[in-house]
PDB file of N, CA and C in Angstrom:
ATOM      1  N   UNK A   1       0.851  -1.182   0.000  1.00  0.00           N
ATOM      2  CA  UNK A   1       0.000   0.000   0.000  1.00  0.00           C
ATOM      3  C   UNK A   1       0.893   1.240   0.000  1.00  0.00           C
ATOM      4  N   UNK A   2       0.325   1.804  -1.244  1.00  0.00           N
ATOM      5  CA  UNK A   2       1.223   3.296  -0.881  1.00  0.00           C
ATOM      6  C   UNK A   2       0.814   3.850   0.291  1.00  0.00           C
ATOM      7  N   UNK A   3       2.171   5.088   0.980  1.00  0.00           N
ATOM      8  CA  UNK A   3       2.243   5.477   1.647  1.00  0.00           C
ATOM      9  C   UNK A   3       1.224   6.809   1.599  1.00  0.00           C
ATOM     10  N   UNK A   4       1.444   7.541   0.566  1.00  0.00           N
ATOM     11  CA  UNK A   4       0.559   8.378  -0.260  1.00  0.00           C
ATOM     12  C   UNK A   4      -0.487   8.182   0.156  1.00  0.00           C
ATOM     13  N   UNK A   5      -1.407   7.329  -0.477  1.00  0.00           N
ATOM     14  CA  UNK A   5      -2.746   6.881  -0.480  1.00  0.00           C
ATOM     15  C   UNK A   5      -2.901   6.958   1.249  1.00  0.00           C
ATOM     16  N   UNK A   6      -2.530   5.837   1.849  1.00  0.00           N
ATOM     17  CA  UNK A   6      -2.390   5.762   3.332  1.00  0.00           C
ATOM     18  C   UNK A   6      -2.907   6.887   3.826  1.00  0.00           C
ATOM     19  N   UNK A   7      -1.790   7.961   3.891  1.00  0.00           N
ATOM     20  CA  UNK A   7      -2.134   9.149   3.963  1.00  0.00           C
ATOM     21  C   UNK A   7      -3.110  10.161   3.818  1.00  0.00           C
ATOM     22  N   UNK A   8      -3.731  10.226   2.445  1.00  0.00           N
ATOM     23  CA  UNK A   8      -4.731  11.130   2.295  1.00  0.00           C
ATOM     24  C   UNK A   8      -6.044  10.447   2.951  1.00  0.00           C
ATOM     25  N   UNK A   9      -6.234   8.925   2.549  1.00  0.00           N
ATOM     26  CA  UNK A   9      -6.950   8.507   3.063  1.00  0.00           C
ATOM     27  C   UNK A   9      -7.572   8.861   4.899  1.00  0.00           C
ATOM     28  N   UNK A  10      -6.079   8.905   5.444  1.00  0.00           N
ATOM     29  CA  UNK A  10      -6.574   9.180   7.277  1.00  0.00           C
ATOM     30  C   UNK A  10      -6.859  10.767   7.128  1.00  0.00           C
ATOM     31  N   UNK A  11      -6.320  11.939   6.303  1.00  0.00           N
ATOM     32  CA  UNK A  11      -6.929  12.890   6.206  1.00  0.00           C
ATOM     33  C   UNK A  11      -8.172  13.017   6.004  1.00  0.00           C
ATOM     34  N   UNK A  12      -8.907  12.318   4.964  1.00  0.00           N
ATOM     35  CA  UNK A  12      -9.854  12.078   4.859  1.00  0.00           C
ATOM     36  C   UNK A  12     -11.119  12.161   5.882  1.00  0.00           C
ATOM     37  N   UNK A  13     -10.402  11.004   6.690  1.00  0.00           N
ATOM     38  CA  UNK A  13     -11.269  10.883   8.265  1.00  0.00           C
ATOM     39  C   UNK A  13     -11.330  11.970   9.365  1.00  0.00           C
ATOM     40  N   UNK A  14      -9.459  12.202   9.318  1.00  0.00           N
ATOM     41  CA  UNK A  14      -9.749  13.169  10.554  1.00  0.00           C
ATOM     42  C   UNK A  14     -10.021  14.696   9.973  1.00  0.00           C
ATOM     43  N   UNK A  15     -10.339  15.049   8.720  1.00  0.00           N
ATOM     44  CA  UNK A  15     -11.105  16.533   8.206  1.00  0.00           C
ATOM     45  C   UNK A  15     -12.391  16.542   9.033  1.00  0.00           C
ATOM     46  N   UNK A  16     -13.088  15.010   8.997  1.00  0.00           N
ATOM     47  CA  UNK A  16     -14.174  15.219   9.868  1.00  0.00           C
ATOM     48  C   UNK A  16     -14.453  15.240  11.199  1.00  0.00           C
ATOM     49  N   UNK A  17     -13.150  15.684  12.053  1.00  0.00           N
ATOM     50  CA  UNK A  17     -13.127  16.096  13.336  1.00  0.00           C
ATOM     51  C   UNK A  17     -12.874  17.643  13.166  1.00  0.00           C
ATOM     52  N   UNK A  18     -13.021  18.362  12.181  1.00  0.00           N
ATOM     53  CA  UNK A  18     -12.785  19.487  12.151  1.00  0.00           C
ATOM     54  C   UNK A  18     -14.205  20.187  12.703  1.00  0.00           C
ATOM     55  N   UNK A  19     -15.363  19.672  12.737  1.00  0.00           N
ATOM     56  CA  UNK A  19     -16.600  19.494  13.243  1.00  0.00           C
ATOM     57  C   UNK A  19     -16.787  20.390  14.786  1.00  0.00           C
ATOM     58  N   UNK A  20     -15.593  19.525  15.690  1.00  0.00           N
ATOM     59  CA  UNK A  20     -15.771  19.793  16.873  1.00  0.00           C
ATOM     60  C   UNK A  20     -15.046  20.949  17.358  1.00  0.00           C
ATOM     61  N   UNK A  21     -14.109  21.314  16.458  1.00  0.00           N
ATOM     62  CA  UNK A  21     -13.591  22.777  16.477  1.00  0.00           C
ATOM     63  C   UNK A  21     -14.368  23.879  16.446  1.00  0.00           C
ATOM     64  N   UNK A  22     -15.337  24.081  15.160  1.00  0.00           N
ATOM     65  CA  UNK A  22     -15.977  24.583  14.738  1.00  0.00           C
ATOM     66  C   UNK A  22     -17.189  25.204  15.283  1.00  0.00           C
ATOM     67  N   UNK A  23     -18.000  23.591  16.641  1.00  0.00           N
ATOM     68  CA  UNK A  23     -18.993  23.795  17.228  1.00  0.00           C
ATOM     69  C   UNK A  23     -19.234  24.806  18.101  1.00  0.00           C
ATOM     70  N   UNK A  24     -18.031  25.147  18.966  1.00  0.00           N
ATOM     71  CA  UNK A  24     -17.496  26.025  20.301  1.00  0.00           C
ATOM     72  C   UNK A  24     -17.708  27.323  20.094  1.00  0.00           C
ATOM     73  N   UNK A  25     -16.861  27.207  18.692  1.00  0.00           N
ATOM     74  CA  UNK A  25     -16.650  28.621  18.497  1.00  0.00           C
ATOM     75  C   UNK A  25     -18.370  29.370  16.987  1.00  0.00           C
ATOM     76  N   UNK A  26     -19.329  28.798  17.609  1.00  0.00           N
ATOM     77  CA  UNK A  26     -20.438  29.269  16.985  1.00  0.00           C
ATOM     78  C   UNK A  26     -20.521  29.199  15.632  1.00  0.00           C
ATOM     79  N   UNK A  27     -19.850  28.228  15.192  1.00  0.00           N
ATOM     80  CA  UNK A  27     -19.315  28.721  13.298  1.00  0.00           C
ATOM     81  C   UNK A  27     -20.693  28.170  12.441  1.00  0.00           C
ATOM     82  N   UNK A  28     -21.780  29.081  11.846  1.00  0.00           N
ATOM     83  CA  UNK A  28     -22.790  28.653  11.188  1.00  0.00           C
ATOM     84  C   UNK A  28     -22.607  27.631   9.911  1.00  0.00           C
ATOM     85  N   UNK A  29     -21.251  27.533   9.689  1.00  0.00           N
ATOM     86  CA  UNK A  29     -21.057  26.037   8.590  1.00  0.00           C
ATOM     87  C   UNK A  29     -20.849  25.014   9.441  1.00  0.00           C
ATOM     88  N   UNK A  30     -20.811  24.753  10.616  1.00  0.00           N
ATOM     89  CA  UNK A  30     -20.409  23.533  11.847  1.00  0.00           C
ATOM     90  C   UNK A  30     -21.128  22.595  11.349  1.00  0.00           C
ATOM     91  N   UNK A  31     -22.517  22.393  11.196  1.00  0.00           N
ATOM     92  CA  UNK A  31     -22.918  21.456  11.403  1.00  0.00           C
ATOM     93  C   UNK A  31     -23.163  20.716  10.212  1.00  0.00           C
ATOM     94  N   UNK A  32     -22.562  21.415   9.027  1.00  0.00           N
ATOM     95  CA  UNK A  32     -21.823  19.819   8.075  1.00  0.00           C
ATOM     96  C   UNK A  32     -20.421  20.541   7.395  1.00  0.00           C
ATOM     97  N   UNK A  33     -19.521  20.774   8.353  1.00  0.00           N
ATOM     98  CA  UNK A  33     -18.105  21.028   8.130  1.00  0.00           C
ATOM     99  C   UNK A  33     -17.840  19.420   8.091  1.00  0.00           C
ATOM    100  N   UNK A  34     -18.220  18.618   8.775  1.00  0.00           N
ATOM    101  CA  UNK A  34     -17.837  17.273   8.785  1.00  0.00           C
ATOM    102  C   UNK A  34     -18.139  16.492   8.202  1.00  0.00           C
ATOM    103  N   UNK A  35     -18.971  17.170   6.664  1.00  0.00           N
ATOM    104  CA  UNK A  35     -19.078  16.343   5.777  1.00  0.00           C
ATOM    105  C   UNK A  35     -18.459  17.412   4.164  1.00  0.00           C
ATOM    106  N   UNK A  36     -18.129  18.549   4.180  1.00  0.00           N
ATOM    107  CA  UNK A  36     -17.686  19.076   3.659  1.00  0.00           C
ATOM    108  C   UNK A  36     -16.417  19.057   3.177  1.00  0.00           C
ATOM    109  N   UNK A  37     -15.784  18.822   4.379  1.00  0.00           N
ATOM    110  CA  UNK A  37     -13.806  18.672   4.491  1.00  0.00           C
ATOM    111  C   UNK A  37     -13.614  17.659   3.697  1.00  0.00           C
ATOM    112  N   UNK A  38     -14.099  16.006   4.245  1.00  0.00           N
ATOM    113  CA  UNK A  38     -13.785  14.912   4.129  1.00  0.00           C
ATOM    114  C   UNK A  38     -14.366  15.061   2.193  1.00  0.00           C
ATOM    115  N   UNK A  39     -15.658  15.893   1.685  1.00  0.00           N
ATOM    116  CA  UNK A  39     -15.423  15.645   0.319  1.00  0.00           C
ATOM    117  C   UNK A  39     -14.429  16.412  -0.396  1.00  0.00           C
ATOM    118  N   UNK A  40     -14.070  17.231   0.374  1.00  0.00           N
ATOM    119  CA  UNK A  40     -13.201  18.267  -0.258  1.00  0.00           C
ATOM    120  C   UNK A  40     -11.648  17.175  -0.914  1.00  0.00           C
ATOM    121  N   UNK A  41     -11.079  16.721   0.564  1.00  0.00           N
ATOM    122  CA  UNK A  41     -10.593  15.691   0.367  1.00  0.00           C
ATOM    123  C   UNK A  41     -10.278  14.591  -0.534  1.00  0.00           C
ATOM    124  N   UNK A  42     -11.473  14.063  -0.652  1.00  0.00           N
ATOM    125  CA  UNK A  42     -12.334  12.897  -1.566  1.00  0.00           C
ATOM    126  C   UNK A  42     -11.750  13.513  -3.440  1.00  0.00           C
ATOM    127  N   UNK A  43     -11.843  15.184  -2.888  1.00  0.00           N
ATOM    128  CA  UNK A  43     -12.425  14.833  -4.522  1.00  0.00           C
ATOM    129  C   UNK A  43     -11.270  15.202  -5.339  1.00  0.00           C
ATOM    130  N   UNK A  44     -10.045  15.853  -4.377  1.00  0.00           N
ATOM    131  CA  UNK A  44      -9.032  15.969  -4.358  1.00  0.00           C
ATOM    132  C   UNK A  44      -7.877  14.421  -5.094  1.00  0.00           C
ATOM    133  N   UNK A  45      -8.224  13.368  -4.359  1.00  0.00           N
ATOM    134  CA  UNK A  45      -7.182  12.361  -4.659  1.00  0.00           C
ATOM    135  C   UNK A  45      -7.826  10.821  -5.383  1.00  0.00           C
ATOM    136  N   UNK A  46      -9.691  11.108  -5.059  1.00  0.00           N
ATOM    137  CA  UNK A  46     -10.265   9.907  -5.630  1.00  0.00           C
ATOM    138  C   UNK A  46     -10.169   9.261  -6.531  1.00  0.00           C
ATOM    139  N   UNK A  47      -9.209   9.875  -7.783  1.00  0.00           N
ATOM    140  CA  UNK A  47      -8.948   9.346  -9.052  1.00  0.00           C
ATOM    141  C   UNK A  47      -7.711   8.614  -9.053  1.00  0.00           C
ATOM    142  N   UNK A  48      -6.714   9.283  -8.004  1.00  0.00           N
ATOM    143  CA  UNK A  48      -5.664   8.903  -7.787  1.00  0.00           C
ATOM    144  C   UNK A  48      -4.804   7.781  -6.872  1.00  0.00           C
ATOM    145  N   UNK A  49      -5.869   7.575  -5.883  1.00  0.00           N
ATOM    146  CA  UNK A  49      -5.316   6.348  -4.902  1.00  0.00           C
ATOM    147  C   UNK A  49      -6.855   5.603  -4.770  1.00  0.00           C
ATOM    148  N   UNK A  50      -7.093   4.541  -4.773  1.00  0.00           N
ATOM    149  CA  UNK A  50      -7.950   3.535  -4.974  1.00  0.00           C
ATOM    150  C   UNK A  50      -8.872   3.863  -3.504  1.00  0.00           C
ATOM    151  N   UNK A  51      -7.701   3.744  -2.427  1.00  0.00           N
ATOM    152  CA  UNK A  51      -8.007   3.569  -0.849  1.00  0.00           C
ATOM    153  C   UNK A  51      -8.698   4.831  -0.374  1.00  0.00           C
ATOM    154  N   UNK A  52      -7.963   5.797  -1.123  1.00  0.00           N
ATOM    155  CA  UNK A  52      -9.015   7.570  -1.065  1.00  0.00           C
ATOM    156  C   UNK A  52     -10.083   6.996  -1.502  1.00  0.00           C
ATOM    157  N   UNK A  53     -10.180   6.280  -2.476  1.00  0.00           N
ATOM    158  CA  UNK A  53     -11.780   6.856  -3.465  1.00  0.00           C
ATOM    159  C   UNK A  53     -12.441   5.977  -2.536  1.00  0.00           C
ATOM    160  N   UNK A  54     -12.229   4.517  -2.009  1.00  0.00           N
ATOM    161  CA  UNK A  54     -13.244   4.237  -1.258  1.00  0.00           C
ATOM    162  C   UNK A  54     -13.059   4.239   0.394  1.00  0.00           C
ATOM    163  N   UNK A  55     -12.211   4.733   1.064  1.00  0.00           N
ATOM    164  CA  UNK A  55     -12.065   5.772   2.195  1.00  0.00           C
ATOM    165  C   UNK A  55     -13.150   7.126   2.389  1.00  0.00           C
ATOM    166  N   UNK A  56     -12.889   7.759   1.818  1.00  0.00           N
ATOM    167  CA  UNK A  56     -13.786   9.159   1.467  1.00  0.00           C
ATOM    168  C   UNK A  56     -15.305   8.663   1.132  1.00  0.00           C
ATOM    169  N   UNK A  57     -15.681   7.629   0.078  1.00  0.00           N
ATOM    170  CA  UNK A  57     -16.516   7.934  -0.011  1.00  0.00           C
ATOM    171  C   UNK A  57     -17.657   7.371   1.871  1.00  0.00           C
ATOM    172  N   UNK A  58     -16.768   6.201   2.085  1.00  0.00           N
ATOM    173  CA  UNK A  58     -17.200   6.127   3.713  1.00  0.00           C
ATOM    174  C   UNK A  58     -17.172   6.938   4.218  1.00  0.00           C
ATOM    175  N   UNK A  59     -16.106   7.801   4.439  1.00  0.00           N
ATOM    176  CA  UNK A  59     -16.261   8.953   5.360  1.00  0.00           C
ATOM    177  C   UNK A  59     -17.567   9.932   5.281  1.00  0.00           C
ATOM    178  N   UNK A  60     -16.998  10.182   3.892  1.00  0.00           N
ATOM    179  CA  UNK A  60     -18.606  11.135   3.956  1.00  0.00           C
ATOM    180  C   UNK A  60     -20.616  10.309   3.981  1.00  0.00           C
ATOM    181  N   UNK A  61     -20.263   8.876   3.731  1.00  0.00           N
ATOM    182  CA  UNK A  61     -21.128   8.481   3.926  1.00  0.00           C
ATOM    183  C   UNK A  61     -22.104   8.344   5.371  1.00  0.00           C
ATOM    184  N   UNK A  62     -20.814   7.940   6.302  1.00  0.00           N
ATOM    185  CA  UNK A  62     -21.043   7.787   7.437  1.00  0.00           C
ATOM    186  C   UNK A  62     -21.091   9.447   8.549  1.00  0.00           C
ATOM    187  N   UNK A  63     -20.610  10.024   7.812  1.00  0.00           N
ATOM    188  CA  UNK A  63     -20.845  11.992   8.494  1.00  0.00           C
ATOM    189  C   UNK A  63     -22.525  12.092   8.096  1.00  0.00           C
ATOM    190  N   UNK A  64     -22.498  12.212   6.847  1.00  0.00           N
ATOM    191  CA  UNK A  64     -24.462  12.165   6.533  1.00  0.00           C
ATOM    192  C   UNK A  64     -25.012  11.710   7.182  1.00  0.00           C
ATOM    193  N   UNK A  65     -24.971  10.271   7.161  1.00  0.00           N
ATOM    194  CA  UNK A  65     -25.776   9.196   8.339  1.00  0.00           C
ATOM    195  C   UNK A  65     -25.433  10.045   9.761  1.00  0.00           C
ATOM    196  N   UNK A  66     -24.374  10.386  10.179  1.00  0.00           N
ATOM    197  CA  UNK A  66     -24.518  11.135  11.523  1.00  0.00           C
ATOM    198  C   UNK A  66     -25.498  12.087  11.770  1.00  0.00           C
ATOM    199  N   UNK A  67     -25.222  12.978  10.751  1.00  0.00           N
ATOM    200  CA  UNK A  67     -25.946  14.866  10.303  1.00  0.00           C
ATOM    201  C   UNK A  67     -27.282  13.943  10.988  1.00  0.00           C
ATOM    202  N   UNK A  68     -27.844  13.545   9.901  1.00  0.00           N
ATOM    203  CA  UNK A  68     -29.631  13.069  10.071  1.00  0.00           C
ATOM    204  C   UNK A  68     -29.392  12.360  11.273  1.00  0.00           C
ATOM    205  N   UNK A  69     -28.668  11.384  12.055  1.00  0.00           N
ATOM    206  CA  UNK A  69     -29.010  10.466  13.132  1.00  0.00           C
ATOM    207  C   UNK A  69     -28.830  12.056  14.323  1.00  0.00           C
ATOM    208  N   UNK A  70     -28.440  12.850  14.065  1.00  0.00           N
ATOM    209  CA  UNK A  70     -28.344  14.095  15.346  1.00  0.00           C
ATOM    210  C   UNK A  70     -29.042  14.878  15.710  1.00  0.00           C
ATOM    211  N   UNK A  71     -29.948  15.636  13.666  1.00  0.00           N
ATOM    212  CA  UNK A  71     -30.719  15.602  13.724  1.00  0.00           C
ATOM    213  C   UNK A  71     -31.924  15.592  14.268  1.00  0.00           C
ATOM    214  N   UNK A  72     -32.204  13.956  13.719  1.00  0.00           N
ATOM    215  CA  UNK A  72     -33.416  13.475  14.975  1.00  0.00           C
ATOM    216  C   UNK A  72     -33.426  13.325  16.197  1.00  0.00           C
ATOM    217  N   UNK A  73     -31.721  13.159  16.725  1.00  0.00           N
ATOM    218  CA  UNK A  73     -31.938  13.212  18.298  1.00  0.00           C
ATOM    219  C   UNK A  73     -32.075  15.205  18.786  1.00  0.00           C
ATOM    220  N   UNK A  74     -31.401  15.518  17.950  1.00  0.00           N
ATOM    221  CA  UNK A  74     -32.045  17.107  18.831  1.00  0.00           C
ATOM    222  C   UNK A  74     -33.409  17.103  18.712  1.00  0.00           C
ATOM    223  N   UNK A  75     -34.355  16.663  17.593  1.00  0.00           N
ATOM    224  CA  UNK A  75     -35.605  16.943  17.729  1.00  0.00           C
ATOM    225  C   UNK A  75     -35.952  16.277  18.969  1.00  0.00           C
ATOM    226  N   UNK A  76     -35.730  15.358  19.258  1.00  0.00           N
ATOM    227  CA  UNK A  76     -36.084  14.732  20.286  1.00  0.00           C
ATOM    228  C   UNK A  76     -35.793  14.903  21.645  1.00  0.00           C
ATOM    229  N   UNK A  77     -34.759  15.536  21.823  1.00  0.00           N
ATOM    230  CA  UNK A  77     -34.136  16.734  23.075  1.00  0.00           C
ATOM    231  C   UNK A  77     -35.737  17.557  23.178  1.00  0.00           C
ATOM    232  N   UNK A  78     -36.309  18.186  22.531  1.00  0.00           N
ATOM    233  CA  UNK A  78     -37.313  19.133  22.485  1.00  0.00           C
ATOM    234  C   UNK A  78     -38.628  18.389  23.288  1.00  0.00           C
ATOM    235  N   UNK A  79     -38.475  17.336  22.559  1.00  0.00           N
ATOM    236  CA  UNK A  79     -40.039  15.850  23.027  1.00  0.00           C
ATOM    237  C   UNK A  79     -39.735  15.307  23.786  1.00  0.00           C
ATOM    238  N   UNK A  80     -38.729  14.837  24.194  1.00  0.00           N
ATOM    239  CA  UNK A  80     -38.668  13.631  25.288  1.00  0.00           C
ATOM    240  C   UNK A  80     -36.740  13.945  26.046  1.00  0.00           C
ATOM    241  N   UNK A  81     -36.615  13.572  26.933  1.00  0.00           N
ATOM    242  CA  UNK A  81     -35.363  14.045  27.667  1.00  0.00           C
ATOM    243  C   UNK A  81     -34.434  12.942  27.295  1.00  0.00           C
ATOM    244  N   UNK A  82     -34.638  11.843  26.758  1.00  0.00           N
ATOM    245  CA  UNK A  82     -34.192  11.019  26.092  1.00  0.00           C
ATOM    246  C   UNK A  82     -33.208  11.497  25.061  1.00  0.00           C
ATOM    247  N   UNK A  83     -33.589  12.053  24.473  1.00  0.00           N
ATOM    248  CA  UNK A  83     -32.830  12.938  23.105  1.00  0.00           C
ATOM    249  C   UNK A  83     -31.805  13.616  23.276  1.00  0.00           C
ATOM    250  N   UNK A  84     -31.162  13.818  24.709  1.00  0.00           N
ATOM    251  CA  UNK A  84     -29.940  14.807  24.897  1.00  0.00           C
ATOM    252  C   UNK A  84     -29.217  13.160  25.767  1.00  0.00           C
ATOM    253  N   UNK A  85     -29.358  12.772  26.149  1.00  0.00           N
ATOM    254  CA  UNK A  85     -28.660  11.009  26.226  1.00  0.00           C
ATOM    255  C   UNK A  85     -27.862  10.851  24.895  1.00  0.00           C
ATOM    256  N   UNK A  86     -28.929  10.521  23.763  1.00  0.00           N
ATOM    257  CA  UNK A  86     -28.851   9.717  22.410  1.00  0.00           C
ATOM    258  C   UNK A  86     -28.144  11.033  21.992  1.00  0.00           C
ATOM    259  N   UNK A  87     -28.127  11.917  22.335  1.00  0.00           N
ATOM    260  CA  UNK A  87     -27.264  13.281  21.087  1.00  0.00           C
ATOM    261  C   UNK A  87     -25.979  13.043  21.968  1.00  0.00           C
ATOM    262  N   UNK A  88     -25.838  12.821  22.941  1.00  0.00           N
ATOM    263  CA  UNK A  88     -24.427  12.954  23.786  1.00  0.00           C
ATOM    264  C   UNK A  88     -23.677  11.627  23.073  1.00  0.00           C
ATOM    265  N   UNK A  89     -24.068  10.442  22.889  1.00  0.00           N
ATOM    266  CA  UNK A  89     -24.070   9.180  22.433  1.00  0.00           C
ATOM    267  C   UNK A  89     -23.675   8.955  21.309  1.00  0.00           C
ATOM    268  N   UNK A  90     -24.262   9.881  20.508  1.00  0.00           N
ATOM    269  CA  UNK A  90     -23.695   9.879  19.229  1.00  0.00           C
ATOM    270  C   UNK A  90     -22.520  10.529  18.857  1.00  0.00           C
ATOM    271  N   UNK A  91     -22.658  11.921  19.871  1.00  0.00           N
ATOM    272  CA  UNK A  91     -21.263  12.680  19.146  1.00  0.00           C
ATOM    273  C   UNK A  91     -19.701  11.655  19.994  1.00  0.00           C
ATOM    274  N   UNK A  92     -20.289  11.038  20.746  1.00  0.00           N
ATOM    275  CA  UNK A  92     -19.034  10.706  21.592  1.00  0.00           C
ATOM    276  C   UNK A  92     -18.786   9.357  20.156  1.00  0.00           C
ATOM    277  N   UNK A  93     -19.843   8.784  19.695  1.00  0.00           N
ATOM    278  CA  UNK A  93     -19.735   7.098  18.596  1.00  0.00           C
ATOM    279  C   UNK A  93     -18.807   7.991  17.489  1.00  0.00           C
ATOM    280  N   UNK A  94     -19.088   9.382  17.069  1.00  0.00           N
ATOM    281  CA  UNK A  94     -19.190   9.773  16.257  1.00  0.00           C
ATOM    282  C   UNK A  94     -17.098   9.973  16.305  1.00  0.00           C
ATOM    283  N   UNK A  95     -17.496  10.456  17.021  1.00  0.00           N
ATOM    284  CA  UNK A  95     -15.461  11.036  17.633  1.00  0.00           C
ATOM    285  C   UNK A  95     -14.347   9.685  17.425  1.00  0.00           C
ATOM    286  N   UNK A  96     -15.406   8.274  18.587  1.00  0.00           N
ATOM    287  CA  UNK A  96     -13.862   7.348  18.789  1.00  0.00           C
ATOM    288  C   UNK A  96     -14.128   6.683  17.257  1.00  0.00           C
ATOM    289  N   UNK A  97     -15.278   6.723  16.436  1.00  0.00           N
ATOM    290  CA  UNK A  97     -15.024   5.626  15.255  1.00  0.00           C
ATOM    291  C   UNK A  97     -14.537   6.527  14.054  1.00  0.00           C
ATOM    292  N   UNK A  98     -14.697   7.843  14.217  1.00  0.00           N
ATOM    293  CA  UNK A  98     -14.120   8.863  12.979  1.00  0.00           C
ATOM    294  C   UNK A  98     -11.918   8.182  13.557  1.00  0.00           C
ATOM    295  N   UNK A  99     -11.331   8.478  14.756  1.00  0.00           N
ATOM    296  CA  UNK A  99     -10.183   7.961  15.054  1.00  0.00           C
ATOM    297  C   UNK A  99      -9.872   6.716  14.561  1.00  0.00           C
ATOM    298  N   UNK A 100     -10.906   5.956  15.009  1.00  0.00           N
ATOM    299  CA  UNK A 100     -10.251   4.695  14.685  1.00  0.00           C
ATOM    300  C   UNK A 100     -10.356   4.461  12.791  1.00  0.00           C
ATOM    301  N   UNK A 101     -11.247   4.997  12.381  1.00  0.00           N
ATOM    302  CA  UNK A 101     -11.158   5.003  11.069  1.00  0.00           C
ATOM    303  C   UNK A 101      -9.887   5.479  10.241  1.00  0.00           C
ATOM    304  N   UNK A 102      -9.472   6.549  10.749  1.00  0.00           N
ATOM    305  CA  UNK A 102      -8.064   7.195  10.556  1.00  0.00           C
ATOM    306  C   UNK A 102      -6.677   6.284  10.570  1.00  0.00           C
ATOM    307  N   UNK A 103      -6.719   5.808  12.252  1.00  0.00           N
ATOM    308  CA  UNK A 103      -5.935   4.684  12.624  1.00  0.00           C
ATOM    309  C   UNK A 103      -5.862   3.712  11.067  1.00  0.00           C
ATOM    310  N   UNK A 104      -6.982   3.191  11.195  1.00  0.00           N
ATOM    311  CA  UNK A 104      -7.597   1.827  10.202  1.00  0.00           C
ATOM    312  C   UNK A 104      -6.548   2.606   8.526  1.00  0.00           C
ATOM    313  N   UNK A 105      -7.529   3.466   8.431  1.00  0.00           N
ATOM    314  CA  UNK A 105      -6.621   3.996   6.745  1.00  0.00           C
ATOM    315  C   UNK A 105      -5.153   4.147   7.020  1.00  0.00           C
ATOM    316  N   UNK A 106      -4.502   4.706   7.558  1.00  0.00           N
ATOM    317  CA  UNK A 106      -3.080   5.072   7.596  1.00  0.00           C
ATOM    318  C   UNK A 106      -2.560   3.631   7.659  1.00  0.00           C
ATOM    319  N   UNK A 107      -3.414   2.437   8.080  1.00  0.00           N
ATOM    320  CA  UNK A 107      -2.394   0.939   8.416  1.00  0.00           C
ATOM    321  C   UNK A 107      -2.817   0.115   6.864  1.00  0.00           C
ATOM    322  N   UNK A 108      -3.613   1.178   5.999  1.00  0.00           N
ATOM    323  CA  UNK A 108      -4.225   0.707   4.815  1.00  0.00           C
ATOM    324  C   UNK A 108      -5.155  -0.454   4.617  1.00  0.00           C
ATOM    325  N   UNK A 109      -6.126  -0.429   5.914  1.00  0.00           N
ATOM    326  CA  UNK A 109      -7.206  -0.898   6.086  1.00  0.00           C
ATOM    327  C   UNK A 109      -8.116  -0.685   5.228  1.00  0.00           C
ATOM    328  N   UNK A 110      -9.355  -1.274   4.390  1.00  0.00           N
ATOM    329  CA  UNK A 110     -10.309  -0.776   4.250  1.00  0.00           C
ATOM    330  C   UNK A 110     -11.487  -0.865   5.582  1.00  0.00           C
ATOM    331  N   UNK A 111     -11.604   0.373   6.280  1.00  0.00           N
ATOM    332  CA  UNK A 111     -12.105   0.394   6.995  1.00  0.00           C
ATOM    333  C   UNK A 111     -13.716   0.575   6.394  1.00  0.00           C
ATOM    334  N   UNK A 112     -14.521   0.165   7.257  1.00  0.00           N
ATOM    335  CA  UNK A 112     -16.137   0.363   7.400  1.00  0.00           C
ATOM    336  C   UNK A 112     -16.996   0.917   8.605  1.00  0.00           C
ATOM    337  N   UNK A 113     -17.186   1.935   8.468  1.00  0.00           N
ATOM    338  CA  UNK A 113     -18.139   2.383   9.757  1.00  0.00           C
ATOM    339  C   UNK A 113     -19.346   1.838  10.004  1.00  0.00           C
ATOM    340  N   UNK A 114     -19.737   1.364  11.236  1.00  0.00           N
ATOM    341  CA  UNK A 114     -21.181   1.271  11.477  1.00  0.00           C
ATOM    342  C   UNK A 114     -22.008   1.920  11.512  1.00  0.00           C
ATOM    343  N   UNK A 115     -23.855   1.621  11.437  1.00  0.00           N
ATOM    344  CA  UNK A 115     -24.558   2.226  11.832  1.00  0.00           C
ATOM    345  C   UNK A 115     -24.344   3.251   9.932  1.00  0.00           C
ATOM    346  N   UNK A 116     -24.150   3.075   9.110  1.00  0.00           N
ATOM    347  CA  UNK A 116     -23.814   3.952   8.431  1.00  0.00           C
ATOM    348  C   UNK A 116     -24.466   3.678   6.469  1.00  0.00           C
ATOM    349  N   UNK A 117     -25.649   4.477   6.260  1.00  0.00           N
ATOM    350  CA  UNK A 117     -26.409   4.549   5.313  1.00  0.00           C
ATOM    351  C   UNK A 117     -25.537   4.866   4.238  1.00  0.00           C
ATOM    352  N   UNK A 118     -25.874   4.046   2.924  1.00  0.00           N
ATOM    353  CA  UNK A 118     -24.740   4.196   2.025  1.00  0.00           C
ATOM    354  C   UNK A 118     -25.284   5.068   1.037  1.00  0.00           C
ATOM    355  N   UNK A 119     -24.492   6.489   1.203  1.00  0.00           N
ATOM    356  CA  UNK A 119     -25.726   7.629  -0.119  1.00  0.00           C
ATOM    357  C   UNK A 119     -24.513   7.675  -1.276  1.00  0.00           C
ATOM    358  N   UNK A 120     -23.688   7.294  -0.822  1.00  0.00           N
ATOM    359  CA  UNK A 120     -22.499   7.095  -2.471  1.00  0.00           C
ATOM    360  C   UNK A 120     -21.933   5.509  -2.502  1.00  0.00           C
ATOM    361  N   UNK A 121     -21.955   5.160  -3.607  1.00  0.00           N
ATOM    362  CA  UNK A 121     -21.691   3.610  -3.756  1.00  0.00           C
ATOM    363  C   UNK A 121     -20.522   3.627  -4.205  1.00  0.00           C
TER     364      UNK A 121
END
């Protein structure tokens, strides 16, 4: 496995911790910076390393599936007290499997996220 590839690939992943930077400091693109970066990424090297093109397209698959799974738990913060549990739950699933995904690409894993709706094939 190129080293290259390796590489852009864990960029890939950790663009989408750029998310939690973003949140603190009030930034009105926050809440899909973490699916923005990772295509920016994507669209950058997808032609060029195999492990980018299907790295990225997980990444950003599995950020979407987040967006909507957070989504519905804030609506649900509003309805039921349940919903700030499941929103805490997610951003914490959201943090250690975006890492370990990173980890996974840089060792030239094809990694797979769970829990994760496939909107690019």
């Amino acid at each position: 496995m190129q080293k290259e590839a390796r590489k852009w690939a864990m960029f890939c992943h950790l663009s989408a911790l750029f998310f939690y930077l973003t949140v603190p400091l009030g930034n009105i693109a926050a809440p899909i910076m973490n699916v923005i970066l990772p295509l920016i990424f994507w669209s950058l090297k997808k032609d060029e390393y195999e492990l980018v093109n299907d790295q990225g397209k997980e990444v950003i698959n599995f950020q979407l599936s987040m967006c909507i799974y957070l989504f519905i738990s804030g609506g649900l913060v509003f309805l039921f007290g349940l919903g700030l549990v499941i929103t805490s739950i997610l951003i914490l699933l959201n943090f250690i499997f975006t890492i370990v995904g990173a980890v996974k690409a840089n060792d030239g894993v094809y990694f797979r996220y769970p829990f994760s709706i496939r909107f690019i094939k």
